[in-house]
N, C-alpha and C. Protein backbone atom coordinates (compact mmCIF):
# COMPACT_ATOMS: atom_id res chain seq x y z
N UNK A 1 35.41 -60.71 149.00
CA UNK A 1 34.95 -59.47 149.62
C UNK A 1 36.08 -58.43 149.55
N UNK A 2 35.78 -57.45 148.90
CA UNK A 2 36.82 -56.05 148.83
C UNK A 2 37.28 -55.60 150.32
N UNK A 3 38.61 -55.25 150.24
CA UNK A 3 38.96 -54.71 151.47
C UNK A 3 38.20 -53.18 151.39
N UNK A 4 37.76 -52.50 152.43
CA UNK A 4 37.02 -51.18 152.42
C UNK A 4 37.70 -50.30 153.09
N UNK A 5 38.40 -49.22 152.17
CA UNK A 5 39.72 -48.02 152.88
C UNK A 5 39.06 -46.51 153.04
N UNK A 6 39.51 -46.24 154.06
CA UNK A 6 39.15 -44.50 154.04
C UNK A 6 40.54 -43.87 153.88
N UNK A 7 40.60 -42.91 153.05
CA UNK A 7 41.71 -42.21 152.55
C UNK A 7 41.60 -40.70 152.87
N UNK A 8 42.40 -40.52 154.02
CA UNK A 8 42.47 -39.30 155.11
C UNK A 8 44.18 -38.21 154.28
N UNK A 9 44.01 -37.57 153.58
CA UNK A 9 45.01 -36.49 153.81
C UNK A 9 43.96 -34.87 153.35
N UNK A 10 45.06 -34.38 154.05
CA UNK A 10 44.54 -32.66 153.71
C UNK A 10 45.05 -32.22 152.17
N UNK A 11 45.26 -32.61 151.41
CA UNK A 11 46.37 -32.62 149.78
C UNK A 11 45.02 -33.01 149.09
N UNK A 12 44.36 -32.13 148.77
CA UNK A 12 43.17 -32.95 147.45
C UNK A 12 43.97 -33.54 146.38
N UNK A 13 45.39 -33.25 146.10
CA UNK A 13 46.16 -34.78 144.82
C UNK A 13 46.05 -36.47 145.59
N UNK A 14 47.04 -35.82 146.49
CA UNK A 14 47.09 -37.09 147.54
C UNK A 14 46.37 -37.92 147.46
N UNK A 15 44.98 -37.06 148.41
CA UNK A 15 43.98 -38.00 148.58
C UNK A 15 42.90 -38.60 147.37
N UNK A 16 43.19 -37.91 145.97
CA UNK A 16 42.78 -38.07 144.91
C UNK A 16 43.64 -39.24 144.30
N UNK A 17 45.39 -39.30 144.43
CA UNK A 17 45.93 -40.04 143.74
C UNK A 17 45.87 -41.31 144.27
N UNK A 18 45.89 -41.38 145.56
CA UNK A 18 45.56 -42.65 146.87
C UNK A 18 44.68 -43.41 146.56
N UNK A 19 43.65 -42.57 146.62
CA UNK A 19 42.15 -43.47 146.00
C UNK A 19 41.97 -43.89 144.44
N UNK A 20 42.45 -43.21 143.25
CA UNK A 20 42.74 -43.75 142.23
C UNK A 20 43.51 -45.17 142.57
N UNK A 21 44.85 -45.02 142.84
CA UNK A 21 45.29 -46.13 142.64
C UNK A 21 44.94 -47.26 143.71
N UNK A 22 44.14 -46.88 144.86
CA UNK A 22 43.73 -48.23 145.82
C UNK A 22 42.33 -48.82 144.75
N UNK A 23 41.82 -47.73 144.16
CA UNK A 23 40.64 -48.17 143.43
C UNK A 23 40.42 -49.01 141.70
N UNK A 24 41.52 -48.75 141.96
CA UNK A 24 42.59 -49.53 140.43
C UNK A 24 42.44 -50.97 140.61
N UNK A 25 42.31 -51.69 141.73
CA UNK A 25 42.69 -52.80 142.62
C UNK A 25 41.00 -53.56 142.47
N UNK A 26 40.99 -54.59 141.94
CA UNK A 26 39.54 -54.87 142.10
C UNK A 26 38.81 -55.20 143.26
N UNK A 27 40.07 -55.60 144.17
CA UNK A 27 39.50 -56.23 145.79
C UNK A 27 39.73 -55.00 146.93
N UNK A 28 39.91 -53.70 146.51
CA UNK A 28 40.03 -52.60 147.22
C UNK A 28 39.23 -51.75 146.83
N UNK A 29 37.96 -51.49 147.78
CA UNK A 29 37.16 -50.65 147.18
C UNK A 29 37.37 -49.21 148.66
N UNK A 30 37.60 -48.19 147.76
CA UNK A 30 37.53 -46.98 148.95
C UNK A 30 36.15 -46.45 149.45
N UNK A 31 36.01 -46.45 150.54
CA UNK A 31 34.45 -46.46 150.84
C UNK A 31 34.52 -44.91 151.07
N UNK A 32 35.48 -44.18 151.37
CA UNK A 32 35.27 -42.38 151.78
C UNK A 32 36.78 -41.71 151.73
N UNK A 33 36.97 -40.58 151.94
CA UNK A 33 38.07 -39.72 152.03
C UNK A 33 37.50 -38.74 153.55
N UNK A 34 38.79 -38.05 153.69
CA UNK A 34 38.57 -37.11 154.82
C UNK A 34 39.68 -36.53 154.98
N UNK A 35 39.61 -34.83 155.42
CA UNK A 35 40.48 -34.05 155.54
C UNK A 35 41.64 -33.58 156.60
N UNK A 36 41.00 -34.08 157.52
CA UNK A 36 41.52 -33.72 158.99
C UNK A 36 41.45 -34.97 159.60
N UNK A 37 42.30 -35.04 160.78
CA UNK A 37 41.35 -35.61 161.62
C UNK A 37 40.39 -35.92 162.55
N UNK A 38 39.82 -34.73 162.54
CA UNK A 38 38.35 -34.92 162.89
C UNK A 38 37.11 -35.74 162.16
N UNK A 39 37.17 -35.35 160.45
CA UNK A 39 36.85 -35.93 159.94
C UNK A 39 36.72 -37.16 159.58
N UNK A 40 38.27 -37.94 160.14
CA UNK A 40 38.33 -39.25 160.00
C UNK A 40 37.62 -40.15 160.99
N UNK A 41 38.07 -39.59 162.00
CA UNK A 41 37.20 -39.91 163.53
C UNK A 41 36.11 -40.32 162.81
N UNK A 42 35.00 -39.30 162.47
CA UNK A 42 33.51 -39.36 162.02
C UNK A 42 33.30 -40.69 161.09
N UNK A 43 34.49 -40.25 160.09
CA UNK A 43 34.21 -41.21 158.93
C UNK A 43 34.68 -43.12 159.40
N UNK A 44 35.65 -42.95 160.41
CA UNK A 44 35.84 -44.39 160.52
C UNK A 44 34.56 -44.96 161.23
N UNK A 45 34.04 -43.98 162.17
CA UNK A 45 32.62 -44.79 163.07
C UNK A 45 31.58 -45.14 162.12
N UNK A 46 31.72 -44.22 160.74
CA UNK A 46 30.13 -44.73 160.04
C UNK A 46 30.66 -45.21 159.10
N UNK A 47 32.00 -45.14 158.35
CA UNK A 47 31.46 -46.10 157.24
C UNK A 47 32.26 -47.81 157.61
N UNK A 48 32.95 -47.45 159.06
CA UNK A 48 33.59 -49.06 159.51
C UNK A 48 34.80 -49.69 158.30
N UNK A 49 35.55 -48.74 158.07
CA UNK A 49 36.27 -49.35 157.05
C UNK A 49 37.03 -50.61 157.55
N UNK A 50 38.35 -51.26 156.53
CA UNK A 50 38.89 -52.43 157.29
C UNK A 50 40.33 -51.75 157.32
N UNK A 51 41.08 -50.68 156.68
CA UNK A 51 42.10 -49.64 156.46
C UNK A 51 41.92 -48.45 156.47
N UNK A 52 42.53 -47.76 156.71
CA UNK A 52 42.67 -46.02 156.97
C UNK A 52 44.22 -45.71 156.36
N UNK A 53 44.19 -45.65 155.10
CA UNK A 53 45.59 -44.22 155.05
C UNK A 53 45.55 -42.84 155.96
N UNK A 54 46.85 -42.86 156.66
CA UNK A 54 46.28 -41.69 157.25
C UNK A 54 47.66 -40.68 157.02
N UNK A 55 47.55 -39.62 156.53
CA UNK A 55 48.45 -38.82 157.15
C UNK A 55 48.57 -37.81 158.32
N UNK A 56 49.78 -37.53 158.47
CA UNK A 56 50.37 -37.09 160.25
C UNK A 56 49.90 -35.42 159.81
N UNK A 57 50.24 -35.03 159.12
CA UNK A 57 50.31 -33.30 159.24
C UNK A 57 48.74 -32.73 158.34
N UNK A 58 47.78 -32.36 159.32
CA UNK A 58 46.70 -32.08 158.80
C UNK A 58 46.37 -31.00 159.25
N UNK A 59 45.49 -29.78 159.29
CA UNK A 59 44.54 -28.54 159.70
C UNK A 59 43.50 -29.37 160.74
N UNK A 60 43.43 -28.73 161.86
CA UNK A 60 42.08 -29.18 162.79
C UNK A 60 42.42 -30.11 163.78
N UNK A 61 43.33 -31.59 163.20
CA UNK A 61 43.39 -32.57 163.93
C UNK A 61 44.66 -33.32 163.30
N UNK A 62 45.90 -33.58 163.99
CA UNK A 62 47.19 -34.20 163.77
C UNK A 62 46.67 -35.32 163.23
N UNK A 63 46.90 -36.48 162.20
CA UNK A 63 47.02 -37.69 162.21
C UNK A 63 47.41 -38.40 163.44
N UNK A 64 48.40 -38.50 164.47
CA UNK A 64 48.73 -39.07 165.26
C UNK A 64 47.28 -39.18 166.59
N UNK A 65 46.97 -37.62 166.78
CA UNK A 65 45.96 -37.44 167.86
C UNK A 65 44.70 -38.33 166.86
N UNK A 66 44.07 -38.36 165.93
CA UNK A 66 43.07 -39.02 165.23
C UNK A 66 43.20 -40.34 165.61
N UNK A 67 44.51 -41.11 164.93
CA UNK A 67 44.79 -42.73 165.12
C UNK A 67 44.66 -43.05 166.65
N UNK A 68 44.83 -42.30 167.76
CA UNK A 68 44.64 -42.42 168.83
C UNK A 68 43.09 -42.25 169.79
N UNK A 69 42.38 -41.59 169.10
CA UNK A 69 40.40 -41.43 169.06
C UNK A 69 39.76 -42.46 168.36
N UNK A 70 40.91 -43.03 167.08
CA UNK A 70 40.05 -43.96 166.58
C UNK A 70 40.37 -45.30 167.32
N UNK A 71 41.28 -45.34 167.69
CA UNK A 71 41.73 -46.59 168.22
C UNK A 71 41.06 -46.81 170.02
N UNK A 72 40.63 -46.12 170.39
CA UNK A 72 39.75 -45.92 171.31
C UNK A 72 38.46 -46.21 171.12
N UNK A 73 37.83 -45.86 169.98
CA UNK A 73 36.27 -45.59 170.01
C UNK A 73 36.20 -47.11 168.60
N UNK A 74 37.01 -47.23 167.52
CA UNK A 74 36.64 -48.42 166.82
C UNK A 74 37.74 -48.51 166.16
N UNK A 75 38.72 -49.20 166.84
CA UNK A 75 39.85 -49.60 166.62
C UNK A 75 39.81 -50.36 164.92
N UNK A 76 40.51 -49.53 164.06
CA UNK A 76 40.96 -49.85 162.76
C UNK A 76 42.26 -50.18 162.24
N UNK A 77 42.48 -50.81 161.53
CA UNK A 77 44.36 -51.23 161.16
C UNK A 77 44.74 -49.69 160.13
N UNK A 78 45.44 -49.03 160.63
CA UNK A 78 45.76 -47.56 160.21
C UNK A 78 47.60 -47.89 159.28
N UNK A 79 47.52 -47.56 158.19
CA UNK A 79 48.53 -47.20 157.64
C UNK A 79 48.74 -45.67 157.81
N UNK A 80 49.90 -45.05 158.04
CA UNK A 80 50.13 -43.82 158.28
C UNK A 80 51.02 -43.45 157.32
N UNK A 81 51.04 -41.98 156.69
CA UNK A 81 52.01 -41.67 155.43
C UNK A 81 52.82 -40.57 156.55
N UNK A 82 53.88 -40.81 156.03
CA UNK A 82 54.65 -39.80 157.11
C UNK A 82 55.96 -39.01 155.66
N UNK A 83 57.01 -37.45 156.65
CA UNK A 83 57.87 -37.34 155.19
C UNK A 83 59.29 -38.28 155.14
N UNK A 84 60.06 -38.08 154.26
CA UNK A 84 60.91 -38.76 154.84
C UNK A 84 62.46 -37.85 155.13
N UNK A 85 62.18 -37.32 156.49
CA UNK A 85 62.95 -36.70 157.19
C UNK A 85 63.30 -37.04 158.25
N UNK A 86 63.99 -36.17 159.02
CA UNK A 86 64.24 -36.71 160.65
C UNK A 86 62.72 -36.44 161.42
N UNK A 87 62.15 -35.49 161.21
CA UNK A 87 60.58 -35.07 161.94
C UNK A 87 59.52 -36.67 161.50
N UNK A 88 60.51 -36.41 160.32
CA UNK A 88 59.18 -37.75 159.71
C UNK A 88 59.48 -39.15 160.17
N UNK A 89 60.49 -39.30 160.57
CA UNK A 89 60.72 -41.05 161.80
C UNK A 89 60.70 -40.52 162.90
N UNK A 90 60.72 -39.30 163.31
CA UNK A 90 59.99 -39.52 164.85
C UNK A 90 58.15 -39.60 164.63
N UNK A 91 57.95 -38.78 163.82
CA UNK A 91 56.37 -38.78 164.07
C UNK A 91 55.53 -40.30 163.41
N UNK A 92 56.61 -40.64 162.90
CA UNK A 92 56.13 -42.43 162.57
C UNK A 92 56.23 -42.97 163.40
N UNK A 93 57.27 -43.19 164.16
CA UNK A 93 57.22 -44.35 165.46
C UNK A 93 56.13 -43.27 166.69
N UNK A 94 56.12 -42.29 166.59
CA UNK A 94 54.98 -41.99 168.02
C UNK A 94 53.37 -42.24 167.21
N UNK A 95 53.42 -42.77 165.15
CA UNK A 95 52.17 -43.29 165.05
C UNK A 95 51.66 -44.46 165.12
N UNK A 96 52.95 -45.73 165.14
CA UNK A 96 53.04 -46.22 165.83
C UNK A 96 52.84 -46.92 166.83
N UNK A 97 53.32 -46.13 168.18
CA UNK A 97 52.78 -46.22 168.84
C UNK A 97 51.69 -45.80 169.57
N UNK A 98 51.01 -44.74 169.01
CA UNK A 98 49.23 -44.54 168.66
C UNK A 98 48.69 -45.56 168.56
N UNK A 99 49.00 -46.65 167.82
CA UNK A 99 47.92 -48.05 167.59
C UNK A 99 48.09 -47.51 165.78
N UNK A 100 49.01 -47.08 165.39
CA UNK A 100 49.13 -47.65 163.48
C UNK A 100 49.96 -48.49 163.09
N UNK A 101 49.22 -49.70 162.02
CA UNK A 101 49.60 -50.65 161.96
C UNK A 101 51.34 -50.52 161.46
N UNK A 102 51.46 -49.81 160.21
CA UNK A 102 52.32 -49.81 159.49
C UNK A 102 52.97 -48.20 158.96
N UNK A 103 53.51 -47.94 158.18
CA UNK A 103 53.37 -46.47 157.30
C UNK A 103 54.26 -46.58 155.80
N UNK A 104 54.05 -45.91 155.45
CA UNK A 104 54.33 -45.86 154.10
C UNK A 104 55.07 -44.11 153.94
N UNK A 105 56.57 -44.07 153.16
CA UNK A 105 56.82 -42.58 153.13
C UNK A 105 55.98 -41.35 152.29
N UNK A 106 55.51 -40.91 152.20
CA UNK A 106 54.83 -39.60 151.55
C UNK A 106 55.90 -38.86 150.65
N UNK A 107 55.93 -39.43 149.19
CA UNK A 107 56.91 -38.96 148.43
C UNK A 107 55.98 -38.43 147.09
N UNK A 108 55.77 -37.64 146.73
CA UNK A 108 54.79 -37.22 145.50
C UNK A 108 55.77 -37.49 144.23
N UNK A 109 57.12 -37.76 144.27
CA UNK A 109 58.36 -37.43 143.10
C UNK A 109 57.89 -39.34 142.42
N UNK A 110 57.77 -39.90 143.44
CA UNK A 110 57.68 -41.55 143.16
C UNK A 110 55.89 -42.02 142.95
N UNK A 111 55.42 -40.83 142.84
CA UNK A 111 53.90 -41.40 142.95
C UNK A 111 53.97 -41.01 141.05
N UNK A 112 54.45 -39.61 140.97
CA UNK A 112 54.47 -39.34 139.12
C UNK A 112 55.96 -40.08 138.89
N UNK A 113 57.03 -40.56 138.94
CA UNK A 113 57.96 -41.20 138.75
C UNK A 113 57.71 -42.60 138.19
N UNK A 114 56.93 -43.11 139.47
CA UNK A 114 56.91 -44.56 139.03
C UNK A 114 55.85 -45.43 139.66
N UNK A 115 54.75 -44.69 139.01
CA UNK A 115 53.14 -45.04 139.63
C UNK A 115 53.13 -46.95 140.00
N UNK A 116 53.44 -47.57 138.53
CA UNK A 116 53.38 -49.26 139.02
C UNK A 116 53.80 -49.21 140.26
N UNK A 117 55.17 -49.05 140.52
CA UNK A 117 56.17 -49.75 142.09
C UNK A 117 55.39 -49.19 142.97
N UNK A 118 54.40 -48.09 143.02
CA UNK A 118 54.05 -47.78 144.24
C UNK A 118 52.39 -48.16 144.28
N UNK A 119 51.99 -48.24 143.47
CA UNK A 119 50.70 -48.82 142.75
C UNK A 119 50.65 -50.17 143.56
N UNK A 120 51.62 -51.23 143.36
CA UNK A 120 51.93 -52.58 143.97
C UNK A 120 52.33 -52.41 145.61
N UNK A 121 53.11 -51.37 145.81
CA UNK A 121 53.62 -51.54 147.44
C UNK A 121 52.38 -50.80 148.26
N UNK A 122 51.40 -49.79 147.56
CA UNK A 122 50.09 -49.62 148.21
C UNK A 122 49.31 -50.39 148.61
N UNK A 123 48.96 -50.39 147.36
CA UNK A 123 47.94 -51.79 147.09
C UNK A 123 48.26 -53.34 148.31
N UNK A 124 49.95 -53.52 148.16
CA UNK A 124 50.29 -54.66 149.31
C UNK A 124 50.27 -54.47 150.53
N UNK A 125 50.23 -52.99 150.53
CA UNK A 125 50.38 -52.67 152.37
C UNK A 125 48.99 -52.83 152.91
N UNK A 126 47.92 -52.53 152.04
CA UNK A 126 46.15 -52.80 152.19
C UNK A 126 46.16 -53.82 152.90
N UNK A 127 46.46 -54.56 151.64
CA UNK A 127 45.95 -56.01 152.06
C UNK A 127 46.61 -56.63 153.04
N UNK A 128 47.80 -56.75 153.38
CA UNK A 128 48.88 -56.88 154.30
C UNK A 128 48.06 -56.85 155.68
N UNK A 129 47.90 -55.14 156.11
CA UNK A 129 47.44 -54.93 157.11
C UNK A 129 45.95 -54.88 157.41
N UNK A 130 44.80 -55.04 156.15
CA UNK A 130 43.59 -55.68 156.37
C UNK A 130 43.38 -56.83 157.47
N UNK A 131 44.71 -57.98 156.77
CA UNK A 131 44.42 -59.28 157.47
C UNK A 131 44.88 -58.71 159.06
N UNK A 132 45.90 -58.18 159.34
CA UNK A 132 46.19 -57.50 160.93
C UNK A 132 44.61 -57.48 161.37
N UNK A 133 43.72 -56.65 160.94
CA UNK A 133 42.74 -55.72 161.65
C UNK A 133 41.74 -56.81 162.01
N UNK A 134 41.49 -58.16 162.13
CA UNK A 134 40.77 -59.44 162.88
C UNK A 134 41.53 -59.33 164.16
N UNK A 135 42.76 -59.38 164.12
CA UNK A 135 43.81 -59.06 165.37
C UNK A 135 44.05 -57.64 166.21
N UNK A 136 43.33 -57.07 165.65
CA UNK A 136 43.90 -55.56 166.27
C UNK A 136 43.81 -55.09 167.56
N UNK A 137 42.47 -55.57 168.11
CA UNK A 137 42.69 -55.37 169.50
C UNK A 137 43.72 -55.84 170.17
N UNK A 138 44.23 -57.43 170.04
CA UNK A 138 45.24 -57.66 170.35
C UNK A 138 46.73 -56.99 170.36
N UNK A 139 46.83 -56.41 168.39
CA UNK A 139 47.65 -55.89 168.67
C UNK A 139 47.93 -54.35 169.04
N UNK A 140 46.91 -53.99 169.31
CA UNK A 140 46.35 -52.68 170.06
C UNK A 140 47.01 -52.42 171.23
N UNK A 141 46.59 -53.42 172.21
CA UNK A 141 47.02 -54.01 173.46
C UNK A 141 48.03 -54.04 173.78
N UNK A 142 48.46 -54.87 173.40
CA UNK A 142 50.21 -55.11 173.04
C UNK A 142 51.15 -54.06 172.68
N UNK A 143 50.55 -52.43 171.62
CA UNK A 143 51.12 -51.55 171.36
C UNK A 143 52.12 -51.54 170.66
N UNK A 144 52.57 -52.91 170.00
CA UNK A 144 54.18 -53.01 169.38
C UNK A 144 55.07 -53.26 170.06
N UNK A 145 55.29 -53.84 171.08
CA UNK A 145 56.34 -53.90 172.30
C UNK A 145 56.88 -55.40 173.03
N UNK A 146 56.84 -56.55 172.50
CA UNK A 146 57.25 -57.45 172.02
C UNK A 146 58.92 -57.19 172.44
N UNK A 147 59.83 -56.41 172.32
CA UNK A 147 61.07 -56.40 172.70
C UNK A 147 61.35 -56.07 174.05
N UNK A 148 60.53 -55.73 175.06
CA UNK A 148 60.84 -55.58 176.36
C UNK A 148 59.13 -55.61 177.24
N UNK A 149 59.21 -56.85 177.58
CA UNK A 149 57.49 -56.68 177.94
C UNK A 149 57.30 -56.51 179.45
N UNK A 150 58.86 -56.32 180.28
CA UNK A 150 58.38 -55.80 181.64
C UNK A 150 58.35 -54.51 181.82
N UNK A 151 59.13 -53.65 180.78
CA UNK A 151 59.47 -52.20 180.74
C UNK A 151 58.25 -51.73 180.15
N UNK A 152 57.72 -51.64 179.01
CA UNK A 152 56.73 -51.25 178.43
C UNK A 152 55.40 -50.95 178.82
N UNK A 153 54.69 -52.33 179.14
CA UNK A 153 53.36 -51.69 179.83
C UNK A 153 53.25 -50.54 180.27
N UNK A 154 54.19 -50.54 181.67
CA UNK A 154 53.91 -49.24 182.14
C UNK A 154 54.39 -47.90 181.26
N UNK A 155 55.22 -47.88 180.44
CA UNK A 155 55.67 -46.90 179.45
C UNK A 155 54.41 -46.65 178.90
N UNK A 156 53.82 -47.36 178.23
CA UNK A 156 52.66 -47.55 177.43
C UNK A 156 51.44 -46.58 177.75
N UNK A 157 51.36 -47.28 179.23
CA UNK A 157 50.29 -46.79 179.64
C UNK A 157 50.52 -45.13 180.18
N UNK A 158 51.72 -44.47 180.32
CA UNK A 158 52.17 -43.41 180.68
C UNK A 158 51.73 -42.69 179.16
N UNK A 159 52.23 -43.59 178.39
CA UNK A 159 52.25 -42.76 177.19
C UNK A 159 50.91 -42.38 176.45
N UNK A 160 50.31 -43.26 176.73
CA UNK A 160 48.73 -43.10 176.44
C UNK A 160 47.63 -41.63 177.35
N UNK A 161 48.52 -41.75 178.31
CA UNK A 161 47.42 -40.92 179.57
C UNK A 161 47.82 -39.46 179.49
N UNK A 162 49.17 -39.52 178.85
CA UNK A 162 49.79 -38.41 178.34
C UNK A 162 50.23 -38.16 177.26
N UNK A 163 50.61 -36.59 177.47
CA UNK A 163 51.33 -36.91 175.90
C UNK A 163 52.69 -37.73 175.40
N UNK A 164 52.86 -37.82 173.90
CA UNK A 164 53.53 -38.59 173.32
C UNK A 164 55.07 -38.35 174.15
N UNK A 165 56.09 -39.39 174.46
CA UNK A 165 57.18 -38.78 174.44
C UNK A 165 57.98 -39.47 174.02
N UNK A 166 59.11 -39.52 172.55
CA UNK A 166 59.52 -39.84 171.38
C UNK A 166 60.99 -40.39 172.34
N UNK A 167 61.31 -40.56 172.97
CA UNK A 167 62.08 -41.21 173.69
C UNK A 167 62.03 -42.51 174.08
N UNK A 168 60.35 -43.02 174.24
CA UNK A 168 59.96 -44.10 174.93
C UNK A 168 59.40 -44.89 173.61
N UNK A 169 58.77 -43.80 172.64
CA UNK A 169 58.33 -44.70 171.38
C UNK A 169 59.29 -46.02 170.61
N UNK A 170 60.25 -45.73 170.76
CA UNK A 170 61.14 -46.59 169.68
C UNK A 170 61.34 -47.66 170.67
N UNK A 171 61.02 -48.06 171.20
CA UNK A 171 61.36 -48.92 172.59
C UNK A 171 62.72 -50.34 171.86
N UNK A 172 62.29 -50.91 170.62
CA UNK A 172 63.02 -51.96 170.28
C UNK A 172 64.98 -50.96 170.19
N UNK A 173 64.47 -49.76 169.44
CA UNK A 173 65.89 -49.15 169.22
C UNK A 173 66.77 -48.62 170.49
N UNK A 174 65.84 -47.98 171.28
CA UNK A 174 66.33 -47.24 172.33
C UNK A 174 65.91 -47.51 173.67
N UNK A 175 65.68 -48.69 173.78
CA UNK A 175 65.38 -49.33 175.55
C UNK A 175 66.62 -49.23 176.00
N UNK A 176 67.61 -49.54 175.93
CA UNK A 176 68.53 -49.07 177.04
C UNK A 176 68.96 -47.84 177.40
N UNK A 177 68.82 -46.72 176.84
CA UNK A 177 68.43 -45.47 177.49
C UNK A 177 67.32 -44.78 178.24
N UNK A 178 66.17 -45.70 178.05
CA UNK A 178 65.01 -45.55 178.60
C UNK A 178 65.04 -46.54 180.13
N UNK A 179 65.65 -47.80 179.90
CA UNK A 179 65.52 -48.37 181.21
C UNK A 179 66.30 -47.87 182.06
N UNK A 180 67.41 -47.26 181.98
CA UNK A 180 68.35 -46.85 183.29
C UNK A 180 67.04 -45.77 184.20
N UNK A 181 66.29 -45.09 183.46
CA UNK A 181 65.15 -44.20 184.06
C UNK A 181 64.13 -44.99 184.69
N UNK A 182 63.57 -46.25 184.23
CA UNK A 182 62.66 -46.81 185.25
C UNK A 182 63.26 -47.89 186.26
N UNK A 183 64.52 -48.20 185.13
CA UNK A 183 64.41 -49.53 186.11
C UNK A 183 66.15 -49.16 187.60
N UNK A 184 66.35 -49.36 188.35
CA UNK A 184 67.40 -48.79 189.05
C UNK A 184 68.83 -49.51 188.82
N UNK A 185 69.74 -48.56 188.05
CA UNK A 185 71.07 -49.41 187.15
C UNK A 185 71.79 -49.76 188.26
N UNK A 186 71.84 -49.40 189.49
CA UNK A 186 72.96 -50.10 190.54
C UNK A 186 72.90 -52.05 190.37
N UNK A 187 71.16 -52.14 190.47
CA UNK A 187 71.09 -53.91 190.17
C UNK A 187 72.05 -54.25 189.28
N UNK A 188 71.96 -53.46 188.00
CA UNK A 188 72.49 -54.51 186.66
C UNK A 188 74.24 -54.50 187.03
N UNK A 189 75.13 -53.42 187.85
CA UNK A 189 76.22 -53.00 188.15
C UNK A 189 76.83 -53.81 189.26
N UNK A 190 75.83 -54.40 190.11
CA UNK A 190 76.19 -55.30 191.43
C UNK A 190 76.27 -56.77 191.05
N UNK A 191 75.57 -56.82 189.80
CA UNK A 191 75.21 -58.37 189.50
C UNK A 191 76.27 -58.70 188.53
């Protein structure tokens, strides 16, 4: 059975070159594209894919706010394309922690450079995070947070009810600047 991808960027190459090469793949069939994310919203409820490429910087609807509607209404295993800058690892780890599985950098120089290597690391990230999406609620739930599981929840759930705040996202890198704020540092200083 083909894995079934929706391929979300605002770039008609992008989302043209994405789907060429996921469709190159005999066990990857792309079931739709979409521009925004609004559009994706729509498109993940009807066509039920098992992957979503998504990118972060769109017209109408952020990638990040989308992966977060979809993961609410029909939670999908989301690869996210992000750039590769400083804007572009913060807005990966707050996609992240949206509920996306994985991401991949958004480089157009390596897509005409050296189509195979990225042809293969596409194509592997599919399938990779296909098998995730039987698990996803779980790891939905969970949010990625496995490195501090008394601190988090409640981070989590702050972070969900509100907006994003890129301080709390990286939790494995930067929990000890985040816990002196919830948790009270005199304990760790007396003990």
């Amino acid at each position: 059975m083909a894995v079934k991808v929706l391929v979300v960027d605002d770039s008609g190459f992008f989302r043209r070159r994405v789907s060429e090469i996921l469709s190159s793949d005999p066990t990857i069939q792309v079931v739709g594209t979409a521009t925004n994310g609004r559009e994706a919203i729509d498109q993940a409820q009807a066509l039920k894919p098992d992957v979503i490429t998504m990118d972060y910087e769109m017209p109408m609807m952020d990638g990040i706010t989308a992966v977060r509607h979809i993961m609410q209404r029909c939670p999908t295993a989301v690869l996210m394309f992000s750039s590769l800058t400083h804007e572009g690892a913060r807005v990966t780890l707050d996609a992240l922690d949206a509920g996306a599985v994985d991401y991949l950098p958004k480089n157009f120089e390596d897509i005409s450079r050296n189509p195979e290597k990225v042809k293969q690391m596409l194509c592997e990230k599919v399938h990779t995070i296909s098998r995730s999406n039987r698990r996803l609620g779980a790891h939905f739930t969970a949010s990625a947070a496995p490195a501090a599981p008394a601190a988090t929840p409640g981070a989590s759930t702050a972070v969900a009810s509100s907006r994003p705040a890129p301080s709390r996202s990286p939790s494995p890198a930067t929990s000890a600047p985040a816990t002196p704020a919830r948790a009270p540092a005199p304990t760790a200083s007396s003990a």
